[in-house]
Protein backbone atom coordinates (compact mmCIF):
# COMPACT_ATOMS: atom_id res chain seq x y z
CA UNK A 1 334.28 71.18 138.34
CA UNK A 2 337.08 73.38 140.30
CA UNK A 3 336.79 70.33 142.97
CA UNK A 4 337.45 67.51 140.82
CA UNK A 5 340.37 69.46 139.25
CA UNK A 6 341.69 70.04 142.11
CA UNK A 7 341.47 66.34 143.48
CA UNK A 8 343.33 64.86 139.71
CA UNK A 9 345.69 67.45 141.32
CA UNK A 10 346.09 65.96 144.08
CA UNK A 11 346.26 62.45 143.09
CA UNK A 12 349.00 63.59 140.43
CA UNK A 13 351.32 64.69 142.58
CA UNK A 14 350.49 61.74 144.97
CA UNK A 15 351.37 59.52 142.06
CA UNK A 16 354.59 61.14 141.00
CA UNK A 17 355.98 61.32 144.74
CA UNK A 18 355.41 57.36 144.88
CA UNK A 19 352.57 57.77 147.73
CA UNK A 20 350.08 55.73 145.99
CA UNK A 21 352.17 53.51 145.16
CA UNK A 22 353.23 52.19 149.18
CA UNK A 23 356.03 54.68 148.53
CA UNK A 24 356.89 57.87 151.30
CA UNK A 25 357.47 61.00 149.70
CA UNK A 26 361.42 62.36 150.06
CA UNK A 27 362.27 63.69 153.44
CA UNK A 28 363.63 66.93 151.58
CA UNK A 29 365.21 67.73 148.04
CA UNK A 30 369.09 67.48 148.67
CA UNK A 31 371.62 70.06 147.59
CA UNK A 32 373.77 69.72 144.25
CA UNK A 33 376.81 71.08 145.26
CA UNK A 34 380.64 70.82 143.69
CA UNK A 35 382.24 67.70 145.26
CA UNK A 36 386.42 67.25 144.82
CA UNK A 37 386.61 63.55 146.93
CA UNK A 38 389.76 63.49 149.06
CA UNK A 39 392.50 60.90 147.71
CA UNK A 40 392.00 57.41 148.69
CA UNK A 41 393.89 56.83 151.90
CA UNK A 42 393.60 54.16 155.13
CA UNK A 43 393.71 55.99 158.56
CA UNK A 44 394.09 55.06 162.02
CA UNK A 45 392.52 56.70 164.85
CA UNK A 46 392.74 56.45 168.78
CA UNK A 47 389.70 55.72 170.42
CA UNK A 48 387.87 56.64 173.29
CA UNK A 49 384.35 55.68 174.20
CA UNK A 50 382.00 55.82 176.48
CA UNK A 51 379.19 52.71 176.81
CA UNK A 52 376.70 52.05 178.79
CA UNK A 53 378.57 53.68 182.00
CA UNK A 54 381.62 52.43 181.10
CA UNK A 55 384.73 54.01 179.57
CA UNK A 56 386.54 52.56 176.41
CA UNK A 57 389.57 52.84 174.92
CA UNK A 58 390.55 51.09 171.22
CA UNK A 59 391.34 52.38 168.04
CA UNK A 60 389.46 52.55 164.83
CA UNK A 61 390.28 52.12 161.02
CA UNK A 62 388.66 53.67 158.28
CA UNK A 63 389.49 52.32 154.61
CA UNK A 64 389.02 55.22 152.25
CA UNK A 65 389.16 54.57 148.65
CA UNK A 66 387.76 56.73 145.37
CA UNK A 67 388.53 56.07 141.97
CA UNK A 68 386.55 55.67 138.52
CA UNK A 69 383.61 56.43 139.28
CA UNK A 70 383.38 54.86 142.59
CA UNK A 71 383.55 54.59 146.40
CA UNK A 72 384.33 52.37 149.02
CA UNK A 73 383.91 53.02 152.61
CA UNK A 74 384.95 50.57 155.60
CA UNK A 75 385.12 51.58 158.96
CA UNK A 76 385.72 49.51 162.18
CA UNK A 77 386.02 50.84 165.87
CA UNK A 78 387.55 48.14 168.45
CA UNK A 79 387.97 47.74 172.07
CA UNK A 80 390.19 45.28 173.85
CA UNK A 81 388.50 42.09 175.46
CA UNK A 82 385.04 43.71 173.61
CA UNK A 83 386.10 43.39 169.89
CA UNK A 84 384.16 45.53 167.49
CA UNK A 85 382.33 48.20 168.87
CA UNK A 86 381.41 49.50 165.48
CA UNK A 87 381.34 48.54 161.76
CA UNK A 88 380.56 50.49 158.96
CA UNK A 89 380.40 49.63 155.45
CA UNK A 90 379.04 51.79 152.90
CA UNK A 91 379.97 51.52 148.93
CA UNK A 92 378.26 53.45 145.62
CA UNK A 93 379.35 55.51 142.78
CA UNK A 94 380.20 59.35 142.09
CA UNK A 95 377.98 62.07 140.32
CA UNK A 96 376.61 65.46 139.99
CA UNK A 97 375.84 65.16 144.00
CA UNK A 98 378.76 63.48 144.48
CA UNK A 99 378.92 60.71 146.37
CA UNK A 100 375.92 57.96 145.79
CA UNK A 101 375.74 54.93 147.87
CA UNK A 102 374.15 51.93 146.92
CA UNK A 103 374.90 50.13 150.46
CA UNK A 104 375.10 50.70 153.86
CA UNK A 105 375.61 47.89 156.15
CA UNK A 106 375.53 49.05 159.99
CA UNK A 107 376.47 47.13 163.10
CA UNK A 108 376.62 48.17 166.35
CA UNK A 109 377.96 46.91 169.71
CA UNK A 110 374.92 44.40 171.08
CA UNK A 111 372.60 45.49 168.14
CA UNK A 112 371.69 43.47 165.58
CA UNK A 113 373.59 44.66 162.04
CA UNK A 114 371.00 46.61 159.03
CA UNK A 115 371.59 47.56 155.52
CA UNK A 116 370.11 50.31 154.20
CA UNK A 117 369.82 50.13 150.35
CA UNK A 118 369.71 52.79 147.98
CA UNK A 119 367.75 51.48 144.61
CA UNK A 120 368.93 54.15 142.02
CA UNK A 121 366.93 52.63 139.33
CA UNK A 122 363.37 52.77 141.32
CA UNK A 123 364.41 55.83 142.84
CA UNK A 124 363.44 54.46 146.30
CA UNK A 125 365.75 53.59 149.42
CA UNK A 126 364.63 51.15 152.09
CA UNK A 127 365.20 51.71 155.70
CA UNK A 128 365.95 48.60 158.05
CA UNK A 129 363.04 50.29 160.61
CA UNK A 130 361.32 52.15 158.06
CA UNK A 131 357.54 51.45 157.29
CA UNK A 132 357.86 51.60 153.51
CA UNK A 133 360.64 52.81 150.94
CA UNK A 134 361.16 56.42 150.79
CA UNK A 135 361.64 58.12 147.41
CA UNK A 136 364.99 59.20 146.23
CA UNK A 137 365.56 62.92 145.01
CA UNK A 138 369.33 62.40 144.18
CA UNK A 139 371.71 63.31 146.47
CA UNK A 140 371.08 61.58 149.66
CA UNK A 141 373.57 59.76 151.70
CA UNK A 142 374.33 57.48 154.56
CA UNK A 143 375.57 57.64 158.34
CA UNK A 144 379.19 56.72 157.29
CA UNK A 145 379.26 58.46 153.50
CA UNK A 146 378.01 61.53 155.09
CA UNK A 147 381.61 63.01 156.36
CA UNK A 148 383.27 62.15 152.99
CA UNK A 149 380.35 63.94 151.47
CA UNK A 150 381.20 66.60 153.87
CA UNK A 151 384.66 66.57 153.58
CA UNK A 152 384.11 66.25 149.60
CA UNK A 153 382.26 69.69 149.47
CA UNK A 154 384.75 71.24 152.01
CA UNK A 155 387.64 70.43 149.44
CA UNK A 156 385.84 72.06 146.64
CA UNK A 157 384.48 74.86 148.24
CA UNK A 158 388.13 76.17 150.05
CA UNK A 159 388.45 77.98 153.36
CA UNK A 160 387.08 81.28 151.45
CA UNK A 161 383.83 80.04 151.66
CA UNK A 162 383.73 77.22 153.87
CA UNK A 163 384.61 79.18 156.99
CA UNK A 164 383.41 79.86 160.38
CA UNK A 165 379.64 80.60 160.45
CA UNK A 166 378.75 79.06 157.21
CA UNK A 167 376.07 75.98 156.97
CA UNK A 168 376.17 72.90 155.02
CA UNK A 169 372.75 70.78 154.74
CA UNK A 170 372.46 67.18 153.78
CA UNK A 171 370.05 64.34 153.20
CA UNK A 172 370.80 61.21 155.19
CA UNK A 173 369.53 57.75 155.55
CA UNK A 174 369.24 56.31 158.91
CA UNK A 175 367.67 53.13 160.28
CA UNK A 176 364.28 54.75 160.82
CA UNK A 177 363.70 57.59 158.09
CA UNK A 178 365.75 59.99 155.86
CA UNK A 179 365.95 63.69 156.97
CA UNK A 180 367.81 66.62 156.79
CA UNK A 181 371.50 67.09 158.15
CA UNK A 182 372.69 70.66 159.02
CA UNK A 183 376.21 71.22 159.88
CA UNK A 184 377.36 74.11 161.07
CA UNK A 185 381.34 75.22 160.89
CA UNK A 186 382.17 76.31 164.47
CA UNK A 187 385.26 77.44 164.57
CA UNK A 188 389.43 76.90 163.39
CA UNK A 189 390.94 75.09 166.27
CA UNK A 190 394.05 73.43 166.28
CA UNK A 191 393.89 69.63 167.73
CA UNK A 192 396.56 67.69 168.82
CA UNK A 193 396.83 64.07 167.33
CA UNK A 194 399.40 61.16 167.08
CA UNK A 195 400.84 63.31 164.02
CA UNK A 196 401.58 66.28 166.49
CA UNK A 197 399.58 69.62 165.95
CA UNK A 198 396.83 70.06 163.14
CA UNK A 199 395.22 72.95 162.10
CA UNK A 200 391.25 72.08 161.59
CA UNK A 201 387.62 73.72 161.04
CA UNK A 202 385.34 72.29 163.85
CA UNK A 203 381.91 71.28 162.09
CA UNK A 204 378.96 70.15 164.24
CA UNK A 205 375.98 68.62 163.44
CA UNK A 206 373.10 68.71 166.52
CA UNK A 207 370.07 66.24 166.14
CA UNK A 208 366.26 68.04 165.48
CA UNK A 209 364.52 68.56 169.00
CA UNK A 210 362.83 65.70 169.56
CA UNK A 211 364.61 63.50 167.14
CA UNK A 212 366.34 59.93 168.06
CA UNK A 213 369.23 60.58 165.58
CA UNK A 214 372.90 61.48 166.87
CA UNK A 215 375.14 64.50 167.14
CA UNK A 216 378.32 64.59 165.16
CA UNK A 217 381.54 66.91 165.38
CA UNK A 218 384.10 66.65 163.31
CA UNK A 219 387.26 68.09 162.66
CA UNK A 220 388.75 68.49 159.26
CA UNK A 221 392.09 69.45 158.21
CA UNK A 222 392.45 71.44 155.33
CA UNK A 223 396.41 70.67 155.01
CA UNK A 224 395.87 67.04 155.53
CA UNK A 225 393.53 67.06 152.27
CA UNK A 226 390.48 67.56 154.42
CA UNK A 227 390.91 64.14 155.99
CA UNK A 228 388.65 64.04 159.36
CA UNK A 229 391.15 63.72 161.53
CA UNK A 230 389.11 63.83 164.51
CA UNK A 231 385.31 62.28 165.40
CA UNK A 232 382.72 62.68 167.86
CA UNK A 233 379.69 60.51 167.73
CA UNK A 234 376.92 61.39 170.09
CA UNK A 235 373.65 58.93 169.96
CA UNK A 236 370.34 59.16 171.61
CA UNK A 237 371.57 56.67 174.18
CA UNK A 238 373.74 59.75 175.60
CA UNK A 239 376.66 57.30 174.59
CA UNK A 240 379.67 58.40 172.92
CA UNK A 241 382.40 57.41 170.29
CA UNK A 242 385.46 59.98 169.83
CA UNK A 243 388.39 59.26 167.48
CA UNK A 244 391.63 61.05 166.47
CA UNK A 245 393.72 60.30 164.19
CA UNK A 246 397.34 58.69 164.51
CA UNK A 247 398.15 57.72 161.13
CA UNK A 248 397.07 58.13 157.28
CA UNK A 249 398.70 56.58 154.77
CA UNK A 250 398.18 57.54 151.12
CA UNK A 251 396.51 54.36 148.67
C-alpha cells in the first residue's frame, strides 16, 4: 500500500514538472529579485576579436530600448571585409523577474542562425539543440537579455549591496539546455574607453567544469546608469569577442 503511494507520488510530480508529458523538468528555479531596467539608449563599442587564429578588429552596436511593459534587444558585432561576426536579437516583456523574453534569434560567424522561444502560456521554452522543451519556472533569460537582466538588478540593488564579493545567479537559455548562471563581482576597476576614464564593477561569469557554454566579463558603470560599457565573450572554441564602449546616446 506504502509502495503504490509512493509511485502516484512519483508520477504526480512527474506530471506537474511536464516529464510525462515529452517535457524536461526546469534546469533550476530562478531568482525573483528587484529589477530597475536602465533607460533605453543605442551604444557603440570598439571591437576586438579573436577567430579561429586570427585577430579582428570592428565595432559593435547594441540597440537598447525599455518602455511599457516591454523590451527590445538588438545587437550586431562587425568586422571589415568579414561583415557580421555576430547578431543578436532578443525581445519580451517586463515583470516580477524582470525581464521576460519571448525571442531569441542567434547568429554566429559561419554558424547557421537559431531562435530560442520562450512559450509563456505553456510554460515551456524550446532549445534550437535541445531534445525536447524544457519547463519554464519564471524568470529565465537568454544569452543577450542576460546582461540587461544583470545590469537591471545591479541598478536596483546599488553599490551597498552589489559590491565586491557578492554573487548574482541566473537562469539562461542556450542552444543546447537551460542552466544556471553565477556571476561573481570581482572587483571596482576603472577602464578606459572612447568616453575617457570610467569607473566600473568587474562581474565574471566562468562556465561549469565540463560545460560547452562561454565565459562572460563585464564591466558596468554605475555613473553611466549601469550601461555595460565593456564585454568579454569567451566560448568553448577558446575564441573571443571583447567590446568597449565609444558612444551611448540616450533614446
Amino acid at each position: 500500500m506504502r509502495s503504490d503511494l509512493l509511485k502516484s507520488s512519483v508520477m504526480a510530480s512527474l506530471l506537474v514538472l511536464g516529464v510525462a508529458a515529452g517535457v524536461a523538468a526546469p534546469a533550476a528555479a530562478p531568482a525573483r529579485r528587484a529589477a530597475e531596467l536602465p533607460p533605453s539608449a543605442d551604444l557603440a563599442y570598439g571591437l576586438a576579436a579573436q577567430q579561429r587564429g586570427f585577430g579582428l578588429k570592428g565595432e559593435a552596436i547594441i540597440n537598447w530600448r525599455a518602455g511599457d511593459g516591454k523590451y527590445d534587444l538588438n545587437v550586431e558585432a562587425r568586422v571589415p571585409l568579414i561583415g557580421k561576426l555576430t547578431e543578436y536579437r532578443s525581445h519580451g516583456t517586463v515583470d516580477s523577474f524582470g525581464l521576460t523574453p519571448g525571442e531569441f534569434y542567434e547568429k554566429r560567424y559561419r554558424k547557421d542562425a537559431t531562435t530560442t522561444v520562450f512559450d509563456r502560456q505553456a510554460k515551456t521554452v524550446t532549445l534550437p539543440e535541445g531534445s525536447a522543451p524544457v519547463a519554464l519556472g519564471g524568470g529565465e533569460q537568454d544569452r543577450a537579455s542576460v546582461t540587461w537582466q544583470l545590469a537591471s538588478v545591479a541598478r536596483a540593488a546599488g553599490e551597498a549591496r552589489f559590491k565586491p564579493g557578492s554573487e548574482w545567479r541566473f537562469v539562461v537559455a542556450g542552444r543546447r539546455d537551460v542552466e544556471p548562471w553565477t556571476f561573481k563581482v570581482v572587483r571596482r576597476e576603472k577602464i578606459q574607453t572612447g568616453m575617457g576614464e570610467l569607473d566600473t564593477l568587474l562581474v565574471t561569469r566562468e562556465p561549469r567544469a565540463g560545460g560547452r557554454s562561454e565565459g562572460v566579463d563585464i564591466w558596468l558603470a554605475p555613473g553611466q546608469e549601469w550601461y555595460p560599457v565593456k564585454l568579454r565573450f569567451r566560448d568553448d572554441e577558446r575564441e573571443t569577442i571583447e567590446q568597449t564602449v565609444t558612444r551611448i546616446t540616450r533614446k
